[in-house]
PDB file of N, CA and C in Angstrom:
ATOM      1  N   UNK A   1      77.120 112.348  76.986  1.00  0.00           N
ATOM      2  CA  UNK A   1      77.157 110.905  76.938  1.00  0.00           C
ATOM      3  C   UNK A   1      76.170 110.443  75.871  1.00  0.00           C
ATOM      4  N   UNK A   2      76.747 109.196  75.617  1.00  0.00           N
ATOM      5  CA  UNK A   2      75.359 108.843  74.211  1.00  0.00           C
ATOM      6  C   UNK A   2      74.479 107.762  74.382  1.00  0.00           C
ATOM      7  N   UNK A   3      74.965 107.453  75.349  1.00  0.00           N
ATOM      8  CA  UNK A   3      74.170 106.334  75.793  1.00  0.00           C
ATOM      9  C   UNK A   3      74.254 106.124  77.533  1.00  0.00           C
ATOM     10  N   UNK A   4      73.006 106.683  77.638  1.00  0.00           N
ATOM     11  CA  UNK A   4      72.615 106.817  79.324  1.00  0.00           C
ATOM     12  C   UNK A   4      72.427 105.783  79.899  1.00  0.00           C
ATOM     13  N   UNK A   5      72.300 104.684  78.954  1.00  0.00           N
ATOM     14  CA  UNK A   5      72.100 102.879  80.173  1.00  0.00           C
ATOM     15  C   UNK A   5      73.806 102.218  80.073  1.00  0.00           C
ATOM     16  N   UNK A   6      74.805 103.006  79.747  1.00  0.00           N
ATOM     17  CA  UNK A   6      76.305 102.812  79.855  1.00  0.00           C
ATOM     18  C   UNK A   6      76.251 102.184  81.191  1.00  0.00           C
ATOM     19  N   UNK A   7      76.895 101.237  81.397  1.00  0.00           N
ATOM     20  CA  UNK A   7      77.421 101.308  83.265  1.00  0.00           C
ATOM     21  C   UNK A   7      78.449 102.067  83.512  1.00  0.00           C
ATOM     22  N   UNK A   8      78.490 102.578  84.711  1.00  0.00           N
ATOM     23  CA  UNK A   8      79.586 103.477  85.358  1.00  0.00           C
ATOM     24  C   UNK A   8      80.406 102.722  86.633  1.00  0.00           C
ATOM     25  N   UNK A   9      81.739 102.944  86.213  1.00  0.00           N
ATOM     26  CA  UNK A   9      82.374 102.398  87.691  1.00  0.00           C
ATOM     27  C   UNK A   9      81.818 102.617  88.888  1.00  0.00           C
ATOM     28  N   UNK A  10      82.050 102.304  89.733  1.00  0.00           N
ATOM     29  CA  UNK A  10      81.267 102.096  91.097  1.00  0.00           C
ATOM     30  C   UNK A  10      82.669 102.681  91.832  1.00  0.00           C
ATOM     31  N   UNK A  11      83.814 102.490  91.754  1.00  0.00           N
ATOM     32  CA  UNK A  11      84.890 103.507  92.946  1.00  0.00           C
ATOM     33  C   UNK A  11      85.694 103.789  91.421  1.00  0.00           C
ATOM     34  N   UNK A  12      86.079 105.305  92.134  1.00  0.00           N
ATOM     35  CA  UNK A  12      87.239 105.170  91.349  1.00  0.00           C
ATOM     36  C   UNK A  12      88.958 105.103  92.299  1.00  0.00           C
ATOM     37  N   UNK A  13      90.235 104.714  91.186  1.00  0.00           N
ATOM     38  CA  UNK A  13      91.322 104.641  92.108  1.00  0.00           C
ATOM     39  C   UNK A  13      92.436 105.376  91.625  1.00  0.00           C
ATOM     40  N   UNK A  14      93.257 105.436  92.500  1.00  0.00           N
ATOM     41  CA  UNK A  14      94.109 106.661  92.286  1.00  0.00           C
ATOM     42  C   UNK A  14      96.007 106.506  93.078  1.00  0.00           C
ATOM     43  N   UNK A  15      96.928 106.987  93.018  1.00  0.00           N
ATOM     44  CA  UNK A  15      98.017 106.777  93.203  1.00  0.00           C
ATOM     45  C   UNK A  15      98.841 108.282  93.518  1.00  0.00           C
ATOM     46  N   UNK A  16      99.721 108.224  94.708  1.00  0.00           N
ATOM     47  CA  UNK A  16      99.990 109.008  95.115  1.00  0.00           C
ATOM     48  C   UNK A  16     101.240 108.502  95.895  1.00  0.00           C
ATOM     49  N   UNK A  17     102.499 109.122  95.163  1.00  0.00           N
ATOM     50  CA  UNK A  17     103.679 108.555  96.184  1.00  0.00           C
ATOM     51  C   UNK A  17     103.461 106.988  96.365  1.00  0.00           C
ATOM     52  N   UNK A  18     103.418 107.185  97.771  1.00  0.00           N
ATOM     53  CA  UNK A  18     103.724 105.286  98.274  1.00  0.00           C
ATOM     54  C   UNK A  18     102.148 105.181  98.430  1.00  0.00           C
ATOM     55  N   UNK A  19     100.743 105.817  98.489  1.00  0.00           N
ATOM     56  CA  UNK A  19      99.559 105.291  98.413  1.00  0.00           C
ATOM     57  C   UNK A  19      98.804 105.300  97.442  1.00  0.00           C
ATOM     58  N   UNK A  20      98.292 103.990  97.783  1.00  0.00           N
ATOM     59  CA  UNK A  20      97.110 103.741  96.721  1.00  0.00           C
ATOM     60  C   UNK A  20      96.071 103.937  97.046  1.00  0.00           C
ATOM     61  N   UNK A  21      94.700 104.532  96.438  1.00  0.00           N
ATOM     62  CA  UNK A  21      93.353 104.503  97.509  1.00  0.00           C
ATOM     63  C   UNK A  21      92.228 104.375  96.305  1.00  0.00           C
ATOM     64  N   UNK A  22      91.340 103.762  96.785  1.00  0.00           N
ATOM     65  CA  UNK A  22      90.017 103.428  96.132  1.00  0.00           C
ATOM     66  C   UNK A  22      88.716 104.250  97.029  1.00  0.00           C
ATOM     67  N   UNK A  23      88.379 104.681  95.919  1.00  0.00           N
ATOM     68  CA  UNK A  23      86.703 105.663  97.008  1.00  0.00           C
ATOM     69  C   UNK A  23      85.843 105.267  96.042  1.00  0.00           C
ATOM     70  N   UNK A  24      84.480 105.078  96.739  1.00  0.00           N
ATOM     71  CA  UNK A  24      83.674 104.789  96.800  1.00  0.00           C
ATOM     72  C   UNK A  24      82.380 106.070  96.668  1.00  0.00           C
ATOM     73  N   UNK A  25      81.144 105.565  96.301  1.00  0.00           N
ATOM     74  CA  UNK A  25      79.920 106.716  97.637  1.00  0.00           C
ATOM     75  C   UNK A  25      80.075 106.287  98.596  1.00  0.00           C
ATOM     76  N   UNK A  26      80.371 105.419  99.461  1.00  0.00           N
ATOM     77  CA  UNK A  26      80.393 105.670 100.339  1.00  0.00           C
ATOM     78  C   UNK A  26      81.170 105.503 101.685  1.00  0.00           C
ATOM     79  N   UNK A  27      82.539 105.110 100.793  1.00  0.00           N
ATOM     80  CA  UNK A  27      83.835 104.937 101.615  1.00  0.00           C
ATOM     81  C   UNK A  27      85.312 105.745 100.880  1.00  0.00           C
ATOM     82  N   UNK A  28      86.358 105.288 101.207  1.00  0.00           N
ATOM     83  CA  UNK A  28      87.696 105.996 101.056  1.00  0.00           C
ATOM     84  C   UNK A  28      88.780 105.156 101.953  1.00  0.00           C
ATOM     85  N   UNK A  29      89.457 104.152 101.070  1.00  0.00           N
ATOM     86  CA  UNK A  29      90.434 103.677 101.945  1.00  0.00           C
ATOM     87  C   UNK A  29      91.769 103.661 100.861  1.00  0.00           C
ATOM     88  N   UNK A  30      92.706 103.819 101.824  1.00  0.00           N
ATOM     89  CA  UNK A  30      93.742 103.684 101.072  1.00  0.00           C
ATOM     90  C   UNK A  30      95.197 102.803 101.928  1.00  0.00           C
ATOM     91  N   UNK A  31      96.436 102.261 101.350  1.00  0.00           N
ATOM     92  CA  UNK A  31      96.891 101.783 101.453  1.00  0.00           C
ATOM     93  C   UNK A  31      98.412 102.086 101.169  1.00  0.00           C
ATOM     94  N   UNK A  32      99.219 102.321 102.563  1.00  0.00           N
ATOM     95  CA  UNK A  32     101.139 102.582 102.357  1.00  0.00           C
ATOM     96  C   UNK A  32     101.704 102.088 102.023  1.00  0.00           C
ATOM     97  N   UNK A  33     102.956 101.565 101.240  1.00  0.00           N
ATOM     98  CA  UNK A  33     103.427 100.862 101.166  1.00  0.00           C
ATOM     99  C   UNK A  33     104.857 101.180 101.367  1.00  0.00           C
ATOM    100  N   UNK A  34     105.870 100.377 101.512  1.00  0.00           N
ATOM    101  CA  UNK A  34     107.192 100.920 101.061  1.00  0.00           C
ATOM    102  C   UNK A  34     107.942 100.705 100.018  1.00  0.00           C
ATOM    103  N   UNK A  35     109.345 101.193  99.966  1.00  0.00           N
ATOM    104  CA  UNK A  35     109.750 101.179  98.538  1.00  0.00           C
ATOM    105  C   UNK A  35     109.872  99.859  97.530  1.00  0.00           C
ATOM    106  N   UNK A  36     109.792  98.764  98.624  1.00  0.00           N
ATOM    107  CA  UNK A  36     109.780  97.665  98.202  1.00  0.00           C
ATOM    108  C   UNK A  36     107.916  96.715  98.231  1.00  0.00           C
ATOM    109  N   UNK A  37     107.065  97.829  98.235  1.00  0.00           N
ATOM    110  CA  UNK A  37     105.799  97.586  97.875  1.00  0.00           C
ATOM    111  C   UNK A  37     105.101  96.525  99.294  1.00  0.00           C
ATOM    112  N   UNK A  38     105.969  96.069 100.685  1.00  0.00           N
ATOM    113  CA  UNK A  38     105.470  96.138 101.799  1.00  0.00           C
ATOM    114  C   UNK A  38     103.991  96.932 101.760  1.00  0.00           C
ATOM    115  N   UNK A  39     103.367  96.065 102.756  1.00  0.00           N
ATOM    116  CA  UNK A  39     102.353  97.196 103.435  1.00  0.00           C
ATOM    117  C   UNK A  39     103.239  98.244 104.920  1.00  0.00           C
ATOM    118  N   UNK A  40     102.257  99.350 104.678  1.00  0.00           N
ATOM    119  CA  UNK A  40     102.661  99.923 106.260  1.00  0.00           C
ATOM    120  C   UNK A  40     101.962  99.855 106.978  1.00  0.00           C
ATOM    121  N   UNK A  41     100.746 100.639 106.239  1.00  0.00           N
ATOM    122  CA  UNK A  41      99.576 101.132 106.763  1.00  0.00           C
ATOM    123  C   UNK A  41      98.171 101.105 105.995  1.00  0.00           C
ATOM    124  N   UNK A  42      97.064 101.169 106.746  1.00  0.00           N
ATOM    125  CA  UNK A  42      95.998 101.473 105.825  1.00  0.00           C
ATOM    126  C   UNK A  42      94.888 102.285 106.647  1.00  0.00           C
ATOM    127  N   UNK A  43      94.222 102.856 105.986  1.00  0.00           N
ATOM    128  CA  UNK A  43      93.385 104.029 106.459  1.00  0.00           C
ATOM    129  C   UNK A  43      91.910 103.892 105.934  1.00  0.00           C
ATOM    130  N   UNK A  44      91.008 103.488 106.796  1.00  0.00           N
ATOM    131  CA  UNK A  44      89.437 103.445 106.108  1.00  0.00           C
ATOM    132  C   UNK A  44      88.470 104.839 106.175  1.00  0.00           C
ATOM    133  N   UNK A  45      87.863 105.052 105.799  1.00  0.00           N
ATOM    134  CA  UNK A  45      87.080 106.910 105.738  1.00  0.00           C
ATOM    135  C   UNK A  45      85.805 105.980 105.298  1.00  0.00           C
ATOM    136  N   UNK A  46      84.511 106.324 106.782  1.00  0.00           N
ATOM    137  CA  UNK A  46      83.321 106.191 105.946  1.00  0.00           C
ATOM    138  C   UNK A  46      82.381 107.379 105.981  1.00  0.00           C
ATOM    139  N   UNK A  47      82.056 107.536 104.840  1.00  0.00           N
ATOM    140  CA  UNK A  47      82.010 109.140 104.690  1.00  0.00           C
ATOM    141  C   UNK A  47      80.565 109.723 105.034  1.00  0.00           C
ATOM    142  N   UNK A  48      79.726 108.694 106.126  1.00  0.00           N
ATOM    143  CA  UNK A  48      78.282 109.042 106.540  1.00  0.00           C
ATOM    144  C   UNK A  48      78.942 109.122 108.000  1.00  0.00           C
ATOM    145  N   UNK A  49      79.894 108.963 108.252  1.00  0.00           N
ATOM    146  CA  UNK A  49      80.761 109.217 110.292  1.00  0.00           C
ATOM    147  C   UNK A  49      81.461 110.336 109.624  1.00  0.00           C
ATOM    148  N   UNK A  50      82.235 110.314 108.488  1.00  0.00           N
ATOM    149  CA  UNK A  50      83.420 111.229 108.673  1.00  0.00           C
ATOM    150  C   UNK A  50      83.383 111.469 107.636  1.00  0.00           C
ATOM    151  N   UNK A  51      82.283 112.899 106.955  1.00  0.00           N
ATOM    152  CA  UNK A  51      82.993 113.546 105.543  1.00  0.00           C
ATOM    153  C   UNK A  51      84.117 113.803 105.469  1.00  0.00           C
ATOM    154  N   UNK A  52      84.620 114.433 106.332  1.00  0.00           N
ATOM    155  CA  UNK A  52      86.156 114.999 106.104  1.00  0.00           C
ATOM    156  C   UNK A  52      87.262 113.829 106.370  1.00  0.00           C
ATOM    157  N   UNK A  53      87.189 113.116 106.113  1.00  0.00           N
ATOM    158  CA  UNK A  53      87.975 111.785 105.863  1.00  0.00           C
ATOM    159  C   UNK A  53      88.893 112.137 107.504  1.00  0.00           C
ATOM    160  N   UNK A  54      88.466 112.414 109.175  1.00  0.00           N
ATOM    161  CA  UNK A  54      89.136 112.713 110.392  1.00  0.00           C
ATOM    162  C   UNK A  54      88.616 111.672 110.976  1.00  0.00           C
ATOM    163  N   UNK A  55      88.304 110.450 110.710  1.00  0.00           N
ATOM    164  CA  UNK A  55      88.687 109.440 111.436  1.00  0.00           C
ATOM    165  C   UNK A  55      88.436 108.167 110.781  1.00  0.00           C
ATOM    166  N   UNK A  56      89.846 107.325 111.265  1.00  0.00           N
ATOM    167  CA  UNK A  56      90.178 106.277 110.377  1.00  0.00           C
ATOM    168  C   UNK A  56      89.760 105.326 111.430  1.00  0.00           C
ATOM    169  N   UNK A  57      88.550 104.471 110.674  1.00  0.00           N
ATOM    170  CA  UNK A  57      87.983 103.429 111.123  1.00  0.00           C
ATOM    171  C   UNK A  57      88.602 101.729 110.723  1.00  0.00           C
ATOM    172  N   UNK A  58      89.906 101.771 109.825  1.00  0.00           N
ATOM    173  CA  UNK A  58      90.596 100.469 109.852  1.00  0.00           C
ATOM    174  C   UNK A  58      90.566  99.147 110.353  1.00  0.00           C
ATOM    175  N   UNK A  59      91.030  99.737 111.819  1.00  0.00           N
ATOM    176  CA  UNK A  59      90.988  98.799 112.721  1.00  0.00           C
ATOM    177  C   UNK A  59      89.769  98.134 112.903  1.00  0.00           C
ATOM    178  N   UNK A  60      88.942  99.109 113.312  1.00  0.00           N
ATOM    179  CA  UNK A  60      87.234  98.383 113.778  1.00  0.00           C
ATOM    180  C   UNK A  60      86.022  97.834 112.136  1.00  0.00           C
ATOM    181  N   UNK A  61      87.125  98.354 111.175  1.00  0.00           N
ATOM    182  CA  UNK A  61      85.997  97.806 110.161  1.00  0.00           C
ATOM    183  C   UNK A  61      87.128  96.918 109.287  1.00  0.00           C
ATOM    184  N   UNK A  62      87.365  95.717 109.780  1.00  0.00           N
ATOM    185  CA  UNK A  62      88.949  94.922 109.143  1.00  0.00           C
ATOM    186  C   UNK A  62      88.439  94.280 107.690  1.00  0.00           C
ATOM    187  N   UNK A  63      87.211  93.745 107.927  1.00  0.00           N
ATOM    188  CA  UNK A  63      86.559  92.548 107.445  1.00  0.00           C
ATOM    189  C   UNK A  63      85.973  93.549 105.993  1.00  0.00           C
ATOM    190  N   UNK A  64      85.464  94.849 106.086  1.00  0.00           N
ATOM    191  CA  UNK A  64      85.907  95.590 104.890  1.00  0.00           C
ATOM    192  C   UNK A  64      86.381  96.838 104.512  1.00  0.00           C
ATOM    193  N   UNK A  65      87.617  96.498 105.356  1.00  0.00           N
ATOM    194  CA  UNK A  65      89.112  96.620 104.611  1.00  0.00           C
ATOM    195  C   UNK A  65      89.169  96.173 103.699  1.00  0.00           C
ATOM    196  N   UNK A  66      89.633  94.727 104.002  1.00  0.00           N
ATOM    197  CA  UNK A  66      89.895  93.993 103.217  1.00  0.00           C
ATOM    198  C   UNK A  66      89.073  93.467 102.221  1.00  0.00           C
ATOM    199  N   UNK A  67      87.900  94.238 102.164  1.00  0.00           N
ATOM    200  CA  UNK A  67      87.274  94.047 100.927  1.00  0.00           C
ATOM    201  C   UNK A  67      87.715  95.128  99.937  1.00  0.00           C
ATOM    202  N   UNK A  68      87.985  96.100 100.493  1.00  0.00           N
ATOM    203  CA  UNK A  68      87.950  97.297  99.710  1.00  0.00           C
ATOM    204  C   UNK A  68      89.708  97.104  99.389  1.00  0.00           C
ATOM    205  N   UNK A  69      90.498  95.960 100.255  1.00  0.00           N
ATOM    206  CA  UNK A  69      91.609  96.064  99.616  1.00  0.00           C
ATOM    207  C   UNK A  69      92.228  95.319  98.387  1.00  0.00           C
ATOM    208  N   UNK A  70      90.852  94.234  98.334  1.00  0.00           N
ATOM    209  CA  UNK A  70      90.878  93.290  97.228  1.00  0.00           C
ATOM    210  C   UNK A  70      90.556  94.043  95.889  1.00  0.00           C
ATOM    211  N   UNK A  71      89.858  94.898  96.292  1.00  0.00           N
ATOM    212  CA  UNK A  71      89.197  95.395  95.305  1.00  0.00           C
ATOM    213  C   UNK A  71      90.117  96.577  94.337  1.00  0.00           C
ATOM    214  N   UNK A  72      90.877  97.318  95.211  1.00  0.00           N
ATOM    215  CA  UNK A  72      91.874  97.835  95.130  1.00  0.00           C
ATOM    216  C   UNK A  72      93.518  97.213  94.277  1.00  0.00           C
ATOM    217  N   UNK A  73      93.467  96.091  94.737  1.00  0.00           N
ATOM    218  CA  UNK A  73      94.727  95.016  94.087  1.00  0.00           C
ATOM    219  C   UNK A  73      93.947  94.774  92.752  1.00  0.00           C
ATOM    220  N   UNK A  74      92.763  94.396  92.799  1.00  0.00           N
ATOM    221  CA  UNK A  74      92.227  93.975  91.005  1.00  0.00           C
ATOM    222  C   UNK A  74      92.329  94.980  90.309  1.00  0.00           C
ATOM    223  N   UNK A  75      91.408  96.258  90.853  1.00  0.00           N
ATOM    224  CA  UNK A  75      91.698  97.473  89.825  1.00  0.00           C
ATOM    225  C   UNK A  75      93.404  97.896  89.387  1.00  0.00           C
ATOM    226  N   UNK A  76      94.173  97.757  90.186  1.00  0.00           N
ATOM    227  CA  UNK A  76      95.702  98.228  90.508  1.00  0.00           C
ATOM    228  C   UNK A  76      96.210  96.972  89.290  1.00  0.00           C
ATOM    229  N   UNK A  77      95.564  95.567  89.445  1.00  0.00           N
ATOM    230  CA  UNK A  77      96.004  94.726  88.269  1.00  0.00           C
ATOM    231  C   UNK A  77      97.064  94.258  89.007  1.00  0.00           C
ATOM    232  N   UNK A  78      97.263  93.996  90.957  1.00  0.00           N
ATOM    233  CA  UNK A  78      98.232  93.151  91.666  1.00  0.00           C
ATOM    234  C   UNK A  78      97.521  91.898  91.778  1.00  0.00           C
ATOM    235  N   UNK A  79      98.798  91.117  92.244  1.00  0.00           N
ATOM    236  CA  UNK A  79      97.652  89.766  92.831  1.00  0.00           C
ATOM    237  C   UNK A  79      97.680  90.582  94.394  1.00  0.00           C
ATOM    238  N   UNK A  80      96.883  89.557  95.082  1.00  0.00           N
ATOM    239  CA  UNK A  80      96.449  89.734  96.134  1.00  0.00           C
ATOM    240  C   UNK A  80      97.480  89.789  97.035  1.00  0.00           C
ATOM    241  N   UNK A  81      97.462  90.942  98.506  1.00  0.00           N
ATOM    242  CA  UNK A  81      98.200  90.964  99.242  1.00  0.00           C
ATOM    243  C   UNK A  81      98.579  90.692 100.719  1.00  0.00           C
TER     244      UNK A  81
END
């Protein structure tokens, strides 16, 4: 690198089939969709409970979810969903 005061992304994101997922240090969520870009599902991983991404905390952490799903639609370049 040539310049060490560069900023660095903070998550990176990624695409797979019908999911999309954004990770973090210190999270991992991702998002189903169907063929017509519906949601199905979504899956939260926080990775100081669950390195191995074996339990999806979604439900009980909604409020950021949906942060991490906003965040996810900007990088992805959707509007909001």
């Amino acid at each position: 690198m040539n310049d060490a005061d560069t900023e660095w992304k903070s998550a990176a994101v990624g695409r797979f089939q019908n999911a999309d997922t954004i990770r973090t240090d210190s999270f991992g969520f991702t998002e189903y969709t169907d063929s017509k870009g519906r949601l199905i599902s979504r899956m939260l991983y926080d990775y100081s409970d669950a390195p191995n991404e074996n339990v999806n905390v979604s439900g009980s952490r909604q409020t950021l979810s949906l942060k991490l799903a906003n965040e996810l639609h900007e990088e992805m370049g959707w509007d909001k969903k």
